[in-house]
Protein backbone atom coordinates (compact mmCIF):
# COMPACT_ATOMS: atom_id res chain seq x y z
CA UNK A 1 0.00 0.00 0.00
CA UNK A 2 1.46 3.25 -1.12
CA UNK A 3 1.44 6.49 0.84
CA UNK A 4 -0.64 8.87 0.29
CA UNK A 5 1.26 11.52 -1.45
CA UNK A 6 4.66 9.48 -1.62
CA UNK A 7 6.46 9.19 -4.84
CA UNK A 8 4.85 6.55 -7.26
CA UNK A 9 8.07 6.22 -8.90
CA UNK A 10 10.33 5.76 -6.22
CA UNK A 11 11.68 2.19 -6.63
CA UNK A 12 11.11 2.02 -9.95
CA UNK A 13 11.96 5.15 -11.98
CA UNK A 14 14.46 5.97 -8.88
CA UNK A 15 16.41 3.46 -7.76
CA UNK A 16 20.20 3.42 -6.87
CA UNK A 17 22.76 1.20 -8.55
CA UNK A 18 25.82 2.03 -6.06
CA UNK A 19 28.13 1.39 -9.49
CA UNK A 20 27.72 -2.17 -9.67
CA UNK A 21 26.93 -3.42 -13.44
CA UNK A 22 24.62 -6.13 -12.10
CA UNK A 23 22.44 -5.05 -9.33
CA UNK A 24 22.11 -7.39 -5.88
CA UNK A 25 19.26 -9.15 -5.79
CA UNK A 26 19.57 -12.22 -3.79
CA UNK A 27 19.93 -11.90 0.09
CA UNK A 28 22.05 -14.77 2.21
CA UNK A 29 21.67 -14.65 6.20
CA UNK A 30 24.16 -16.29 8.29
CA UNK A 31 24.26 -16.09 12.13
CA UNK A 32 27.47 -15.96 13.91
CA UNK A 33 28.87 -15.01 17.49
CA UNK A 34 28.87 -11.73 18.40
CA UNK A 35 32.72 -11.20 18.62
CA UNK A 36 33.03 -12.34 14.78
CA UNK A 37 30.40 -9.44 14.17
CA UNK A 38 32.99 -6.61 16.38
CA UNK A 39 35.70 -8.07 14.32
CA UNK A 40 34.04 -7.67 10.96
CA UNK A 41 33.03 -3.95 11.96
CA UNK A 42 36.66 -3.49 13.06
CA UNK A 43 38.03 -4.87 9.48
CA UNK A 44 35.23 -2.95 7.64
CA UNK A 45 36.26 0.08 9.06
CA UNK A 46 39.93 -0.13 8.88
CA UNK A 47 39.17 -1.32 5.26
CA UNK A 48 36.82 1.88 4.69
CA UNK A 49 33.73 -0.25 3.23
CA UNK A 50 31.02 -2.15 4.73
CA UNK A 51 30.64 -5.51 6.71
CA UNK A 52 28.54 -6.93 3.64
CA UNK A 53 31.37 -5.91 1.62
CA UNK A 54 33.97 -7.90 3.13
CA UNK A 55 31.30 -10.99 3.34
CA UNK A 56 31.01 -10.69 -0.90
CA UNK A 57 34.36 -10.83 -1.10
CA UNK A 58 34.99 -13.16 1.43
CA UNK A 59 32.21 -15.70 -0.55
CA UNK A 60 33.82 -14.89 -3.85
CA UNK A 61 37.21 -15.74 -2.66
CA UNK A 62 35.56 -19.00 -1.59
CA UNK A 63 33.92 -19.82 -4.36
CA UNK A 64 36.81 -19.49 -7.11
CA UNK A 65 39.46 -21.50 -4.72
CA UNK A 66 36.59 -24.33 -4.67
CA UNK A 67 35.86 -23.87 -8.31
CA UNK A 68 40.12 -24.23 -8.75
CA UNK A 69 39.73 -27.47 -6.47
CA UNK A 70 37.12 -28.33 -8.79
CA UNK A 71 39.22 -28.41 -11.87
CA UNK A 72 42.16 -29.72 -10.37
């Protein structure tokens, strides 16, 4: 239900891409101990980008070593 007077374009027309060339779409939830989560914030911000940032990258990494394995 839209709001009355709220944008009808907004999410459609408007929508931001953050300079990807494929936009996210999918979402992935993982729980994990509280002191992982401080240390991801930690590396985030020493890194300058976000926690979900270093998770893509992190699952990426993953992915093409067991891909490698794969073919090996």
């Amino acid at each position: 239900m839209s709001r009355v007077g709220g944008n009808p374009d907004f999410g459609t027309k408007y929508k931001l891409n953050y300079g990807r060339d494929v936009p996210l779409s999918e979402q992935v939830k993982a729980q994990v101990y509280p002191e992982v989560k401080e240390e991801l914030k930690k590396l985030a911000e020493d890194k300058q980008c976000t926690v979900p940032d270093l998770i893509r990258e992190a699952l990426n990494q993953y992915l093409a070593r067991e891909k490698e394995r794969q073919i090996n």
